[in-house]
N, C-alpha and C. Protein backbone atom coordinates (compact mmCIF):
# COMPACT_ATOMS: atom_id res chain seq x y z
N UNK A 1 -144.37 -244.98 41.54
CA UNK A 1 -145.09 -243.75 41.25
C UNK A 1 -144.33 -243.00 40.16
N UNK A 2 -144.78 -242.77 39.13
CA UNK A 2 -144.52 -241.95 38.07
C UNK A 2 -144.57 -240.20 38.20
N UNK A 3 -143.97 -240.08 36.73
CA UNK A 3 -143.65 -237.98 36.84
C UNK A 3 -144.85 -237.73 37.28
N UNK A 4 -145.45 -238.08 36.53
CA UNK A 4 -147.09 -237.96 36.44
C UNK A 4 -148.07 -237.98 37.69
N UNK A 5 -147.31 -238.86 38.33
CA UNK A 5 -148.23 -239.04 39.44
C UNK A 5 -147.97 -238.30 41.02
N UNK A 6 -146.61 -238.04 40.94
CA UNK A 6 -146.45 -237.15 41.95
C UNK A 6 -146.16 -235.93 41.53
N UNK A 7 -146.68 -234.71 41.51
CA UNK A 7 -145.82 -233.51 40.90
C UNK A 7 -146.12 -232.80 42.19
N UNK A 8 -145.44 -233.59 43.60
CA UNK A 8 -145.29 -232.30 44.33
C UNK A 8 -143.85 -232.08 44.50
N UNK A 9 -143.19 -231.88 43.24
CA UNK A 9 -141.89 -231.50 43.13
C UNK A 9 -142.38 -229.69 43.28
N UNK A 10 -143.29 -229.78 42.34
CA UNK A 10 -143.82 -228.35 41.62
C UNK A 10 -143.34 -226.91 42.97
N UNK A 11 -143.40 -227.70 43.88
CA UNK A 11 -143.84 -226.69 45.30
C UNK A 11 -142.22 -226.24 45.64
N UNK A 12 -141.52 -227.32 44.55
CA UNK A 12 -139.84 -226.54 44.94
C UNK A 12 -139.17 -225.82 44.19
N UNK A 13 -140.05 -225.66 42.72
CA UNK A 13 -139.46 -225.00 41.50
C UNK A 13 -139.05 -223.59 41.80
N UNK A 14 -138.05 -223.25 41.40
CA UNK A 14 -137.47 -221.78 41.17
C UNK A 14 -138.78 -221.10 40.54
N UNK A 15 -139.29 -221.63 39.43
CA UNK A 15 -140.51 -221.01 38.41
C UNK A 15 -141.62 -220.76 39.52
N UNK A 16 -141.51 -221.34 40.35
CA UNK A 16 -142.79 -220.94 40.94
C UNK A 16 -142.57 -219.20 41.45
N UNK A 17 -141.64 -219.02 41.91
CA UNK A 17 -140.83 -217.66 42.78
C UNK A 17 -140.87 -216.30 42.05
N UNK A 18 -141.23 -216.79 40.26
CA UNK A 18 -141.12 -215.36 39.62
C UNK A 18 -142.37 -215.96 38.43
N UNK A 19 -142.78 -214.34 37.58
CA UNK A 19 -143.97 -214.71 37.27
C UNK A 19 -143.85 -215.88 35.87
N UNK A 20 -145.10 -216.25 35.45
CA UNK A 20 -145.42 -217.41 34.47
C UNK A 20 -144.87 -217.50 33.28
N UNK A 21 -145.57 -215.86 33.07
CA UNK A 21 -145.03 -214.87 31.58
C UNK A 21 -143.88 -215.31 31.61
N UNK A 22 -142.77 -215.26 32.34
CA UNK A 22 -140.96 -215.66 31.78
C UNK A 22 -141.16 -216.57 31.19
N UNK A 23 -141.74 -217.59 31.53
CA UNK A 23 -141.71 -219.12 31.15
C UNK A 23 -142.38 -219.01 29.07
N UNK A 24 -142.84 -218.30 29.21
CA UNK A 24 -143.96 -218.35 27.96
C UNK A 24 -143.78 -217.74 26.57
N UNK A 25 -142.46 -217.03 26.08
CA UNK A 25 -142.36 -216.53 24.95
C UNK A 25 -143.45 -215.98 24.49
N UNK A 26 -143.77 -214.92 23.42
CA UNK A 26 -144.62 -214.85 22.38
C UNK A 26 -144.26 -215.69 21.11
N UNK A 27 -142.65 -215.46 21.31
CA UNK A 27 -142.21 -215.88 19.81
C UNK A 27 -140.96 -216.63 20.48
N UNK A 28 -140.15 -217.19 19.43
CA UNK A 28 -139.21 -217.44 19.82
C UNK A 28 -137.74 -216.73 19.61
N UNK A 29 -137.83 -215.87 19.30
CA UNK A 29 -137.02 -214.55 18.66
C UNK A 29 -137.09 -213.56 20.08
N UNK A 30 -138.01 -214.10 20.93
CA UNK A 30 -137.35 -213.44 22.37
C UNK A 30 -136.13 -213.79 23.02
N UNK A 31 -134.94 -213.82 22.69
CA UNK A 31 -134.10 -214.38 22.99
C UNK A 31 -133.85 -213.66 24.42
N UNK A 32 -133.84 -212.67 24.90
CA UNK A 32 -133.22 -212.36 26.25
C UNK A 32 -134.55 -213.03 27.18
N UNK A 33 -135.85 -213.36 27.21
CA UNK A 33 -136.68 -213.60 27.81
C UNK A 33 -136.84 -215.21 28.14
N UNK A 34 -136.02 -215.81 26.70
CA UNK A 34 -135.86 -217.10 26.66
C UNK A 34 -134.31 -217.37 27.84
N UNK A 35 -133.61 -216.60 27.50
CA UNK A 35 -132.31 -216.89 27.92
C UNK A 35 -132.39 -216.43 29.57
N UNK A 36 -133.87 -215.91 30.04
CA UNK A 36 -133.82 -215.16 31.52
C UNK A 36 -134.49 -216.51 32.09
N UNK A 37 -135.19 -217.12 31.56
CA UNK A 37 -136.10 -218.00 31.85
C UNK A 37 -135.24 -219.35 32.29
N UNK A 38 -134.09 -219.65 31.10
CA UNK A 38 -133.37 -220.82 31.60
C UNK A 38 -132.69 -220.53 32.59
N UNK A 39 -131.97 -219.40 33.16
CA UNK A 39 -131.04 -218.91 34.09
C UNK A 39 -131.94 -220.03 35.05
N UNK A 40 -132.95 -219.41 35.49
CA UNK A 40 -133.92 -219.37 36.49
C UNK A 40 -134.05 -221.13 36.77
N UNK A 41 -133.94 -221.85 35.11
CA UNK A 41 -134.01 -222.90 35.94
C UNK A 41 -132.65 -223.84 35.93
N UNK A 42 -131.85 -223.29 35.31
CA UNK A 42 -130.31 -223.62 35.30
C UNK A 42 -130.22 -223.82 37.35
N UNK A 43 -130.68 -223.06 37.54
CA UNK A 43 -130.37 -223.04 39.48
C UNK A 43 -131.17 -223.64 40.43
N UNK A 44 -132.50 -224.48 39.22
CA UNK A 44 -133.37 -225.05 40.24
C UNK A 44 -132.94 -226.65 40.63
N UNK A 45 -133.36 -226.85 41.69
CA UNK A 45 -133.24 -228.20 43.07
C UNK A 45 -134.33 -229.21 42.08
N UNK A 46 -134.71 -228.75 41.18
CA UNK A 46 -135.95 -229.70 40.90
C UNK A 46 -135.78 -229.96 39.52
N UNK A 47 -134.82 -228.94 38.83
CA UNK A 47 -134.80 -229.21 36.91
C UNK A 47 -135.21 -230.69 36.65
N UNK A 48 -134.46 -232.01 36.97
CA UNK A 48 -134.45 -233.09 36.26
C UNK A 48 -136.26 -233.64 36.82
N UNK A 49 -136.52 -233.63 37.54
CA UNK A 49 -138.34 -233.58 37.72
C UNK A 49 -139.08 -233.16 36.43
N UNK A 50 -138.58 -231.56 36.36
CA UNK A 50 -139.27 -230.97 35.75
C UNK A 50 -138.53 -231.60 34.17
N UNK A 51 -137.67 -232.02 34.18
CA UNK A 51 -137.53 -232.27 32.32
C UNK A 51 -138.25 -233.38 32.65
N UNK A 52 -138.07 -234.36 33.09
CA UNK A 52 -139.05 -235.67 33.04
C UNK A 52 -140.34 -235.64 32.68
N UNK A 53 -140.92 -234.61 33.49
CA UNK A 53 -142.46 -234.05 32.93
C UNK A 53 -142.77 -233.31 31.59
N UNK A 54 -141.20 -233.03 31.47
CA UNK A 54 -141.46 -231.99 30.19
C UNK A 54 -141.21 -232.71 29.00
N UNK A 55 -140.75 -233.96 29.12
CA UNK A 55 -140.30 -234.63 27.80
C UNK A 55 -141.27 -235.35 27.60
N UNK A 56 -141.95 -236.16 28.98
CA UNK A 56 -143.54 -237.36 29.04
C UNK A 56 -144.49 -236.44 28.27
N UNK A 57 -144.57 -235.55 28.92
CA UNK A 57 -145.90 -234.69 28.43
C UNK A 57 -145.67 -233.26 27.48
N UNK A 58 -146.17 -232.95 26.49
CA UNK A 58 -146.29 -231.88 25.43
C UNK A 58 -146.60 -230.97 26.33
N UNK A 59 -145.88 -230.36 27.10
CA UNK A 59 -146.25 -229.00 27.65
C UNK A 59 -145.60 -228.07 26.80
N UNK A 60 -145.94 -226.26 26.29
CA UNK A 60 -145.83 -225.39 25.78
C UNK A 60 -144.66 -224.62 26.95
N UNK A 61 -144.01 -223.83 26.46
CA UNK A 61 -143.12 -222.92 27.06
C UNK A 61 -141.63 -223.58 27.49
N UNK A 62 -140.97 -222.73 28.19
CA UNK A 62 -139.76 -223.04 28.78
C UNK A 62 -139.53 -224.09 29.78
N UNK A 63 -139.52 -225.37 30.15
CA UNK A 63 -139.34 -226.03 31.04
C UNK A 63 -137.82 -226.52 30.93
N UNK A 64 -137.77 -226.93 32.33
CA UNK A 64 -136.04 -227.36 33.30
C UNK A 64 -135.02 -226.89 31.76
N UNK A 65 -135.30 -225.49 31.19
CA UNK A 65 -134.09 -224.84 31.00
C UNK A 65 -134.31 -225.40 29.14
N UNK A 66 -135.50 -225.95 29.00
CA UNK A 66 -135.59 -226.35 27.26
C UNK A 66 -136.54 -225.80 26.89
N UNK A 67 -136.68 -225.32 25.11
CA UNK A 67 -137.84 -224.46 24.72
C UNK A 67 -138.42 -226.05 24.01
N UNK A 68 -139.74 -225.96 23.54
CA UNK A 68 -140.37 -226.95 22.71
C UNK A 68 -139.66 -227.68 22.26
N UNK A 69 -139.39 -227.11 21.24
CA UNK A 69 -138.66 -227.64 19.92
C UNK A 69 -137.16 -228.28 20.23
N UNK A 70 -136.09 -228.16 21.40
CA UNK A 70 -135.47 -228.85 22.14
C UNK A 70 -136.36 -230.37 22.99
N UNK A 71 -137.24 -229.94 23.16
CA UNK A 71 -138.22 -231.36 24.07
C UNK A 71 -138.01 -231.88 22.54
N UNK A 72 -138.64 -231.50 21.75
CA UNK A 72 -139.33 -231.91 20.72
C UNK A 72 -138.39 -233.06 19.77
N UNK A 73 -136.64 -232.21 19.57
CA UNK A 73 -135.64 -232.97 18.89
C UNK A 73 -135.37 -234.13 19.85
N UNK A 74 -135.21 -233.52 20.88
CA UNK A 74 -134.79 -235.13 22.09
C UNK A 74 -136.03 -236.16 22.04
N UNK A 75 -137.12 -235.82 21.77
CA UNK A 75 -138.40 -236.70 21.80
C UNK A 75 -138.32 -237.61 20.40
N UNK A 76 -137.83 -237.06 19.55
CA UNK A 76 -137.80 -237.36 17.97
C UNK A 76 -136.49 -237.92 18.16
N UNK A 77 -135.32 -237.93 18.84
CA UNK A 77 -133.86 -238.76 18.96
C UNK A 77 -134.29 -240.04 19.37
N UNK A 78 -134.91 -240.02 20.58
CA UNK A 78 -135.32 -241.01 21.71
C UNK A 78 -136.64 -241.91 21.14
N UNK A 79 -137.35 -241.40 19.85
CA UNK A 79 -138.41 -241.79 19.51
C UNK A 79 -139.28 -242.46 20.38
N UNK A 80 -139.71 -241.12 21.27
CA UNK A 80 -140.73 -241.01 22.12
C UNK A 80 -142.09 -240.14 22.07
N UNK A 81 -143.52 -240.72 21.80
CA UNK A 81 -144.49 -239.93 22.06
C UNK A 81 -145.12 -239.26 23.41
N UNK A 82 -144.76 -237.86 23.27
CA UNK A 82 -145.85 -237.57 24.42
C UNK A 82 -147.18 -237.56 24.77
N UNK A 83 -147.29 -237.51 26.04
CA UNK A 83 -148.62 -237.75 26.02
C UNK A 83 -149.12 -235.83 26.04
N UNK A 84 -150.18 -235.60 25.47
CA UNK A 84 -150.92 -234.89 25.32
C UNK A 84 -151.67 -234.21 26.51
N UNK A 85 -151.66 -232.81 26.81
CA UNK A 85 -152.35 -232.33 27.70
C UNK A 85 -153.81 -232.64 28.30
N UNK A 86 -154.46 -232.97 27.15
CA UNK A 86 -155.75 -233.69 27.53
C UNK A 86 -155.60 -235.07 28.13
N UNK A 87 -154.71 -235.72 27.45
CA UNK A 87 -154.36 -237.17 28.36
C UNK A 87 -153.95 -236.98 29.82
N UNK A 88 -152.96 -236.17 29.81
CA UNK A 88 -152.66 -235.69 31.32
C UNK A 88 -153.53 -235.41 32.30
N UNK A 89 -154.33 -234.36 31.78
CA UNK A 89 -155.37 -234.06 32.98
C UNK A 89 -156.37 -235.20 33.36
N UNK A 90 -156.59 -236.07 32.08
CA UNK A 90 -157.40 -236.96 32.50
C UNK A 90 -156.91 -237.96 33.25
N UNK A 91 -155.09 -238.27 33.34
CA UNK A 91 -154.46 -239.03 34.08
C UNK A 91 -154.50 -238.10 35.54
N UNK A 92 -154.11 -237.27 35.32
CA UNK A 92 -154.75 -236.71 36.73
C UNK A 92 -155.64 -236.77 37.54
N UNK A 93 -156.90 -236.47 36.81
CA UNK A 93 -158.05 -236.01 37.60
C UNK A 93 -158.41 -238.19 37.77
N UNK A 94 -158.25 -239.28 37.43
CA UNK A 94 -157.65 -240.41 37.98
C UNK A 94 -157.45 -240.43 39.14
N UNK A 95 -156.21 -240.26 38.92
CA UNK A 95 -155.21 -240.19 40.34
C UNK A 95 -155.86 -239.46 41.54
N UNK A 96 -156.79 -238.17 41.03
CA UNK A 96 -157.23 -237.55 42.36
C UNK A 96 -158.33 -238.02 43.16
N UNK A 97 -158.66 -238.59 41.86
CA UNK A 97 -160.12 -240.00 42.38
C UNK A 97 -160.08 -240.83 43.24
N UNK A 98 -158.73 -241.73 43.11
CA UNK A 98 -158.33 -242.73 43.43
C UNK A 98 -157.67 -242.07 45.33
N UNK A 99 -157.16 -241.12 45.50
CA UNK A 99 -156.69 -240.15 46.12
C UNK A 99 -157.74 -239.93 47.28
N UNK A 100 -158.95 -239.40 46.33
CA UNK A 100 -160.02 -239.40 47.41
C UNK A 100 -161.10 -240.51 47.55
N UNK A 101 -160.73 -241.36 46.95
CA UNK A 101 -161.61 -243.21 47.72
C UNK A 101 -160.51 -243.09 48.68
N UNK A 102 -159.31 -243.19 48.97
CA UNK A 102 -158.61 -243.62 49.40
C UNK A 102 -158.97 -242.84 50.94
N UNK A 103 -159.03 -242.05 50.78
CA UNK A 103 -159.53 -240.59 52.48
C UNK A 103 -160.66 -241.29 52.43
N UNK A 104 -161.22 -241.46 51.75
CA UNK A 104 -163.16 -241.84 52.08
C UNK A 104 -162.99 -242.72 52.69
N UNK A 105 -162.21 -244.18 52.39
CA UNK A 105 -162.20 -245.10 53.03
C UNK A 105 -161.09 -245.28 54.28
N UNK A 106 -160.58 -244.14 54.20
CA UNK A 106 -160.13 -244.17 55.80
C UNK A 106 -160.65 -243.34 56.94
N UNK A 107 -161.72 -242.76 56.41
CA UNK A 107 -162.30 -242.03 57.22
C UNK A 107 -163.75 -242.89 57.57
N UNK A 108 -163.88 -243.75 56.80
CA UNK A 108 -165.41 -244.92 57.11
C UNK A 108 -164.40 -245.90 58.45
N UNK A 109 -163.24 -246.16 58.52
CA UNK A 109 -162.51 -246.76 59.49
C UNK A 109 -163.25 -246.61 60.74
């Protein structure tokens, strides 16, 4: 099972505990908002989850303690493409398919 496929890490994140906005810059010249945001996940049980997801997939904002453009140089070191938010959800909404044949057919049992 892949990042992708389980994210019920999500339910242990520090980020979940305070609001979204930290996570989200306007700019990147927010430096105390940027620098409040990594604290937050400098202390989380779940960071290396969450970089895994954050390096696979082009997500926007602060994740496990990196802004973009950090995903972005390690993605460009490692010469790795992410996959794209639209790819994601559609790998998702997959998985939730597959998720619920899976109840359907244990509930026809």
């Amino acid at each position: 099972m892949g990042v992708l496929d389980d994210r019920s890490w999500v339910e242990y994140a520090n980020c979940t505990q305070v609001t979204p906005e930290l996570f989200f810059p306007l700019t990147m010249k927010e430096t105390q908002q940027i620098a409040l945001a990594k604290e937050v996940c400098s202390e989380c049980v779940v960071i290396q989850n969450c970089y895994d997801y954050a390096i696979k997939v082009n997500v926007q904002g602060i994740w496990a303690g990196t802004t973009l453009d950090q995903r972005n140089a390690t993605r460009k070191r490692l010469k790795l493409v992410p996959l794209q938010m639209e790819e994601t959800y559609k790998h998702l909404r997959q998985m939730e398919r597959k998720q619920n044949d899976t109840t359907i057919n244990s509930l026809d049992r």
